[in-house]
C-alpha atoms as a PDB file:
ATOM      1  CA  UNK A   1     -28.281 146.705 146.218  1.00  0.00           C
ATOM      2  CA  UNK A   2     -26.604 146.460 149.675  1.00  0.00           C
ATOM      3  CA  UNK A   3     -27.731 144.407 152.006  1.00  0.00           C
ATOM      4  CA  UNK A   4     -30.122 146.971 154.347  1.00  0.00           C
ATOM      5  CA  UNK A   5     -32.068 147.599 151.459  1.00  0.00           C
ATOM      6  CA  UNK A   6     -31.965 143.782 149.949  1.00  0.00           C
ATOM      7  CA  UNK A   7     -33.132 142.272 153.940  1.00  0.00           C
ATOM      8  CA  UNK A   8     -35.921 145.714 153.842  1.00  0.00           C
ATOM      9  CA  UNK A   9     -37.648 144.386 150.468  1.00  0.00           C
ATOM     10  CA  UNK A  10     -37.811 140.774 151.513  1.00  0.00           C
ATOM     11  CA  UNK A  11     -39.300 141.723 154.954  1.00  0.00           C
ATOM     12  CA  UNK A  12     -42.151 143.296 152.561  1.00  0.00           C
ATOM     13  CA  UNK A  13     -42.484 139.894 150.891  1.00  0.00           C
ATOM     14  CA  UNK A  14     -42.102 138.025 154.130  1.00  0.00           C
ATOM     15  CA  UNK A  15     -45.346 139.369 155.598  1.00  0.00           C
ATOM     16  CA  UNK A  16     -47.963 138.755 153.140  1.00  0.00           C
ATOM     17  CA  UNK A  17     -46.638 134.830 152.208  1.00  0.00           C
ATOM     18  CA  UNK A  18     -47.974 131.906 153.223  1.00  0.00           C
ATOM     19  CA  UNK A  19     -45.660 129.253 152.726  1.00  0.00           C
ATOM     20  CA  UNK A  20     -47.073 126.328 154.416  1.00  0.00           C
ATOM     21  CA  UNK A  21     -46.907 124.031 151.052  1.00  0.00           C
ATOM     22  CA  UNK A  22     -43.416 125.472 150.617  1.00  0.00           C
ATOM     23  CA  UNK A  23     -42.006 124.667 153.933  1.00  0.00           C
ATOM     24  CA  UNK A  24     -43.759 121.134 154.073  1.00  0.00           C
ATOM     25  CA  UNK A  25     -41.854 120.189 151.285  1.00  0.00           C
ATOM     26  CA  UNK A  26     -38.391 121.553 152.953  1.00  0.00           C
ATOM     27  CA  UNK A  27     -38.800 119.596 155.191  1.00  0.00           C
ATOM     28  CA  UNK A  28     -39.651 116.303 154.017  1.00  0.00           C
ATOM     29  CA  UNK A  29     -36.652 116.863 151.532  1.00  0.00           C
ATOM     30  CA  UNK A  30     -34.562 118.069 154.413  1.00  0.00           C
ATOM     31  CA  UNK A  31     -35.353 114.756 156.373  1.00  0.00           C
ATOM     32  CA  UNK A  32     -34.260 112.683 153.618  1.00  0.00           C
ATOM     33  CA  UNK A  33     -30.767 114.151 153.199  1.00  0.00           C
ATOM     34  CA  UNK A  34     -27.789 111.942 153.803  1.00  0.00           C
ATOM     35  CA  UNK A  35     -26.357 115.101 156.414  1.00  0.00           C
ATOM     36  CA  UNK A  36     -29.586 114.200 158.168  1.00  0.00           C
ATOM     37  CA  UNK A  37     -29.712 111.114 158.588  1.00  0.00           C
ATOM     38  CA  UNK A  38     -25.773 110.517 159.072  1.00  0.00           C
ATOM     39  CA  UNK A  39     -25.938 113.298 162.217  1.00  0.00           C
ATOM     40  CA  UNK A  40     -26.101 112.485 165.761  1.00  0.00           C
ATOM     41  CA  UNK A  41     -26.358 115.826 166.339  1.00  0.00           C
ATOM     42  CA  UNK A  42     -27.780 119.411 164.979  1.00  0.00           C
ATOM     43  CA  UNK A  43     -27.645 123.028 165.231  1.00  0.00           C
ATOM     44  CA  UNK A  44     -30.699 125.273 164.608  1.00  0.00           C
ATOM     45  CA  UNK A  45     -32.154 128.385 165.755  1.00  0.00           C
ATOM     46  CA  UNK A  46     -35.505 128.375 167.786  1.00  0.00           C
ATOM     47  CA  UNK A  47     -37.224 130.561 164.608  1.00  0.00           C
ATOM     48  CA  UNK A  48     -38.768 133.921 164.931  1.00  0.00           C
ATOM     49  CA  UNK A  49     -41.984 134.734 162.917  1.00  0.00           C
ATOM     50  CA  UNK A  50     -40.311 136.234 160.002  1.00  0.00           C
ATOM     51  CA  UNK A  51     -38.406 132.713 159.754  1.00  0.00           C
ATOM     52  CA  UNK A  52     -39.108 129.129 158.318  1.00  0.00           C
ATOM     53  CA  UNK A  53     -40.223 127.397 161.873  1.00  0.00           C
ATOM     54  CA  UNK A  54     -38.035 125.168 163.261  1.00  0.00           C
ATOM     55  CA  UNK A  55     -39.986 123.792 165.515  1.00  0.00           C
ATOM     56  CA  UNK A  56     -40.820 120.663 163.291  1.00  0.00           C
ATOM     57  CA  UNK A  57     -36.912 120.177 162.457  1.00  0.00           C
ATOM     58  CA  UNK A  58     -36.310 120.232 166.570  1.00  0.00           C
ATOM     59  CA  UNK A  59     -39.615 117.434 166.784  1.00  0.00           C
ATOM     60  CA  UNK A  60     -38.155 115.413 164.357  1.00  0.00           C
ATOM     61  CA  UNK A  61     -34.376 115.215 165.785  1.00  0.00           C
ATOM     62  CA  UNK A  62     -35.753 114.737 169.399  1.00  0.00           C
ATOM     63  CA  UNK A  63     -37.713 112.045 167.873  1.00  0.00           C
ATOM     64  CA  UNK A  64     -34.867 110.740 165.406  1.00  0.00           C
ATOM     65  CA  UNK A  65     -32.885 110.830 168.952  1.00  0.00           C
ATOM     66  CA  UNK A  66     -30.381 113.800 167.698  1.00  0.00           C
ATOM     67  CA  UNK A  67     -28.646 115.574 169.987  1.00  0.00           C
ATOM     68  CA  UNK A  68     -30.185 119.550 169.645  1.00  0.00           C
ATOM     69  CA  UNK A  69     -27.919 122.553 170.176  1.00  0.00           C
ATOM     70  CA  UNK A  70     -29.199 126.216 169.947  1.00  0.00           C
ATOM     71  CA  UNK A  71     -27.505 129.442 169.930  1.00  0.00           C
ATOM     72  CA  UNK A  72     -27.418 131.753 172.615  1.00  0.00           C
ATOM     73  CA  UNK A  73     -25.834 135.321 171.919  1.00  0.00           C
ATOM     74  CA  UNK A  74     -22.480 136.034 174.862  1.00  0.00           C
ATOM     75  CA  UNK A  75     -21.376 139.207 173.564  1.00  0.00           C
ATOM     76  CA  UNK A  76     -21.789 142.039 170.453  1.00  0.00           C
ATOM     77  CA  UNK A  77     -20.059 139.227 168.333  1.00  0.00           C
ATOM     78  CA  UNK A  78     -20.398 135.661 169.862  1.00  0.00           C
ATOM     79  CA  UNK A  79     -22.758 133.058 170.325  1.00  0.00           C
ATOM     80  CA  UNK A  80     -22.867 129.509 171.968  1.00  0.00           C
ATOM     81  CA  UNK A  81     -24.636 126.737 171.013  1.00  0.00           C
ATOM     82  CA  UNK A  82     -25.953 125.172 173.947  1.00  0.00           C
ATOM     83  CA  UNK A  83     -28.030 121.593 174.282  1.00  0.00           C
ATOM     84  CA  UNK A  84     -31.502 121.786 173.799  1.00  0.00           C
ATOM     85  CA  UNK A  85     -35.039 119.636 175.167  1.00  0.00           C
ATOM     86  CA  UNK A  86     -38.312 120.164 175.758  1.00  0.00           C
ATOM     87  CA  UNK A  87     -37.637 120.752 179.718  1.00  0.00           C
ATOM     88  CA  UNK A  88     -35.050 123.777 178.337  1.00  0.00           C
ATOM     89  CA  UNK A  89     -36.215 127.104 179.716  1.00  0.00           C
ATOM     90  CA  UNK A  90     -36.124 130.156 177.509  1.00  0.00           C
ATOM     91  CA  UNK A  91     -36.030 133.923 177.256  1.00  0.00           C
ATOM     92  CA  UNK A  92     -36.910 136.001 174.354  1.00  0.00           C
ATOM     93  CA  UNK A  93     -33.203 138.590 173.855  1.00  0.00           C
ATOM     94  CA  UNK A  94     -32.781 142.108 172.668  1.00  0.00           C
ATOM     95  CA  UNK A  95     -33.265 140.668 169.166  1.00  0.00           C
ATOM     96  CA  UNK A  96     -36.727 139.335 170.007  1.00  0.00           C
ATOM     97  CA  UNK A  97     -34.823 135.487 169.370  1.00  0.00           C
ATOM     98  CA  UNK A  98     -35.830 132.737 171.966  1.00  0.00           C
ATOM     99  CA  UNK A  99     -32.334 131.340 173.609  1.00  0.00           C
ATOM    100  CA  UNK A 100     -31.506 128.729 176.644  1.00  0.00           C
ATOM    101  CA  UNK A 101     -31.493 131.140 179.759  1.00  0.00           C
ATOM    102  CA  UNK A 102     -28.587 128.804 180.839  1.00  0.00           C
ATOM    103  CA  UNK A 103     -26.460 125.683 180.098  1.00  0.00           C
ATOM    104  CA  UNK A 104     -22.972 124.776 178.616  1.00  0.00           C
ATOM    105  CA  UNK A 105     -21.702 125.519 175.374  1.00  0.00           C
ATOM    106  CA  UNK A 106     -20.699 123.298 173.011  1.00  0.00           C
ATOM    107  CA  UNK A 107     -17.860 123.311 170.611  1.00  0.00           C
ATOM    108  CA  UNK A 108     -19.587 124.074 167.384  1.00  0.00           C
ATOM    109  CA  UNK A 109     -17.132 121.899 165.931  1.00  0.00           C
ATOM    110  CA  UNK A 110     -19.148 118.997 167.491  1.00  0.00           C
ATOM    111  CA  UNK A 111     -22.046 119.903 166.051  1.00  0.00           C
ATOM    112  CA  UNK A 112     -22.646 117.224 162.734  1.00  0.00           C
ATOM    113  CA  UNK A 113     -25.075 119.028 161.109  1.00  0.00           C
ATOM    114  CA  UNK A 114     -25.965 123.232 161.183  1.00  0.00           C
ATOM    115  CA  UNK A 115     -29.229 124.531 159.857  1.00  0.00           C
ATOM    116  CA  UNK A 116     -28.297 127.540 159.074  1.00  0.00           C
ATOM    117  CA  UNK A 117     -30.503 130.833 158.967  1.00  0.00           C
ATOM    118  CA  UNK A 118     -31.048 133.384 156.679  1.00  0.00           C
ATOM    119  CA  UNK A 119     -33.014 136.333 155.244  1.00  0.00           C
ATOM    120  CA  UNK A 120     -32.256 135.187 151.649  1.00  0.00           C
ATOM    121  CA  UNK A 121     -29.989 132.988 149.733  1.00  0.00           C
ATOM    122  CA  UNK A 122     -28.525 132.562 145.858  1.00  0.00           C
ATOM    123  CA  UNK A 123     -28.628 129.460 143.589  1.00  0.00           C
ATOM    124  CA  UNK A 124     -25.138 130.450 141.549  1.00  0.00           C
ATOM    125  CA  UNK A 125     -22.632 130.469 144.345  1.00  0.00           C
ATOM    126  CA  UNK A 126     -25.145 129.432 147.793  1.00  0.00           C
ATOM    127  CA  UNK A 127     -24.545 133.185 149.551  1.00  0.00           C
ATOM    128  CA  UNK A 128     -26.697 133.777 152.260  1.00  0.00           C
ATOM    129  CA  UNK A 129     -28.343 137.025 153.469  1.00  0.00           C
ATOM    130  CA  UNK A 130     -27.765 137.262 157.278  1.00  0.00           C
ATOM    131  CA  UNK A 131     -29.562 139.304 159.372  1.00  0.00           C
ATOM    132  CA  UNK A 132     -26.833 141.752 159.997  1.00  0.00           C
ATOM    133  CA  UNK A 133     -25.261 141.081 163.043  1.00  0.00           C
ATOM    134  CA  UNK A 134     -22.255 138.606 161.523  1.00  0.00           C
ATOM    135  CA  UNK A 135     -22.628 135.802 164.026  1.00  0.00           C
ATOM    136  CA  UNK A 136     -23.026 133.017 161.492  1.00  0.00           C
ATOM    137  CA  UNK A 137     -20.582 134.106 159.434  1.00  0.00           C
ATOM    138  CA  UNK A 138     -18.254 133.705 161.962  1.00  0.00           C
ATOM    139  CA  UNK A 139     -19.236 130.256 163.314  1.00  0.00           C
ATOM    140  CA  UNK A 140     -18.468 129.098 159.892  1.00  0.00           C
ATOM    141  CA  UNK A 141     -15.792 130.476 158.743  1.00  0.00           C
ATOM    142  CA  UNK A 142     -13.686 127.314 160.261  1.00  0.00           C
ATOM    143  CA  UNK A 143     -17.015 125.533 160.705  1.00  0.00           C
ATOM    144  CA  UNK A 144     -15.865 121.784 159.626  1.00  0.00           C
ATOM    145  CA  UNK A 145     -19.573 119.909 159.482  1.00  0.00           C
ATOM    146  CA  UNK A 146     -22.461 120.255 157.056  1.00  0.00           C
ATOM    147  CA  UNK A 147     -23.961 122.673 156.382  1.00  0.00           C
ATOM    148  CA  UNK A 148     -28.044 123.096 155.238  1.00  0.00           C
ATOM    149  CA  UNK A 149     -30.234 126.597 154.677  1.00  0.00           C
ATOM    150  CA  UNK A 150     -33.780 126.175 153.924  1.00  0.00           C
ATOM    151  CA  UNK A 151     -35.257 128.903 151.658  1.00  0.00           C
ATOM    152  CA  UNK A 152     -38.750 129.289 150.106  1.00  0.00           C
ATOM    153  CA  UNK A 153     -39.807 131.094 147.102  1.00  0.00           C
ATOM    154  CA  UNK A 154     -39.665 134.437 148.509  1.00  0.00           C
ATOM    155  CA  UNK A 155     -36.069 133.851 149.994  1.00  0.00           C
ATOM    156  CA  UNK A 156     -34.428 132.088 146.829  1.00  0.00           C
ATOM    157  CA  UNK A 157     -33.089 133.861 144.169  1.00  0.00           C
ATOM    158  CA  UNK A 158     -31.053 132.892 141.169  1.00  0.00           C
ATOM    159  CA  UNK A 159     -28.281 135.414 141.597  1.00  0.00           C
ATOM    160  CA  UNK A 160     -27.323 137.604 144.938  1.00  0.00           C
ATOM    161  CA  UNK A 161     -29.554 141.319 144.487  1.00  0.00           C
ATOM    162  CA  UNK A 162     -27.241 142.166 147.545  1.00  0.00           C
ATOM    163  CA  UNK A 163     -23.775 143.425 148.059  1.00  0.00           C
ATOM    164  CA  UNK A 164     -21.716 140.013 148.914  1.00  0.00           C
ATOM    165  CA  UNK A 165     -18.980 141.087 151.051  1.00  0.00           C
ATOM    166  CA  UNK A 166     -15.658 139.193 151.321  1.00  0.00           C
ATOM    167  CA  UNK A 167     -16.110 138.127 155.396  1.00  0.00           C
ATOM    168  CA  UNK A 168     -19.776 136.736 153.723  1.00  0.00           C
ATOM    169  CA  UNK A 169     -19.807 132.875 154.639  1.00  0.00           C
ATOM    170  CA  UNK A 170     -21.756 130.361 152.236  1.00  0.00           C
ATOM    171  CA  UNK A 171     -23.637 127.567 152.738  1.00  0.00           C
ATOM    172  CA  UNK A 172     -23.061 123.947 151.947  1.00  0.00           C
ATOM    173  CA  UNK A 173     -26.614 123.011 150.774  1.00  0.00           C
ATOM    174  CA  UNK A 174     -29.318 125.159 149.611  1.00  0.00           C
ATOM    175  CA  UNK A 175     -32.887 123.073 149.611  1.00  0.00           C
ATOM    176  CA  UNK A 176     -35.654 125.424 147.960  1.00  0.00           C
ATOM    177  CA  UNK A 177     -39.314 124.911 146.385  1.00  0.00           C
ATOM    178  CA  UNK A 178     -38.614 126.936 143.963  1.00  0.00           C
ATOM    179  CA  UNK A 179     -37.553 130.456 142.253  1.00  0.00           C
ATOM    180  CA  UNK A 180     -39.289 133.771 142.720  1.00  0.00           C
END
């Protein structure tokens, strides 16, 4: 299946789940990695509706007194990740994401820890399903931290359905509930 048709049939699953056991327990399990409790800082997205919320994960590094970085989308194939707290000021971008309207970058090779996004992800080799635009993949393909995806039961799968393509970055860690 290539990957248009793969991200099309999990938005259909996406908006009829609720997942609030699931992603209770991702994030307890999450919280009790070694990557999270060895980082001084992380790197998350601020989630869209279609996404596990990060909101909790940002709560609990502000409280664990983690530094917070965010990406913010430069150009057609770049993003930043740029400090976040709760006095940051937001927009909502092209791609309906929430971003820092300004602030530094950071070298994303500073960053400890990533939390890393996805539409879907596979247990045999940890391939994600991005959401098309490539920006992940290339933060890590020279990425040198940890890396963490969370994925619930409608976002796991045993083996890829989609086309993997060669530029196709993996993920370190894969925490899940549980199988489809």
């Amino acid at each position: 299946m290539d990957k248009s048709a793969a991200r099309s049939e999990i938005l259909n699953k996406l908006k009829n789940l609720d997942n609030r056991e699931d992603v209770q327990y991702l994030y307890n399990q999450l919280f009790e990695t070694e990557e999270w409790i060895a980082a001084t800082s992380i790197g998350v997205t601020l989630s869209t509706e279609i996404e596990i919320d990060t909101k909790p994960i940002i709560e609990k590094a502000l409280s664990d007194n983690k530094r917070v970085y965010v990406p913010k989308v430069i150009n057609k194939s770049d993003m930043d990740f740029i400090e976040y707290n709760h006095e940051t000021k937001l927009f909502v971008n092209k791609m309906g994401i929430s971003e820092p309207v300004d602030g530094e970058g950071i070298d994303v090779n500073d960053i400890d820890l990533l939390i890393v996004p996805g539409m879907a992800f596979d247990m045999s080799n940890n391939n994600r399903l991005g959401y098309g635009g490539g920006y992940y993949d290339r933060v890590l393909v020279d990425y040198p931290g940890n890396t963490i995806a969370l994925a619930d039961r409608i976002r796991m799968y045993e083996k890829s359905i989609w086309k993997v393509d060669e530029f196709d970055q993996q993920v370190e860690t894969i925490i899940h509930s549980n199988f489809k």
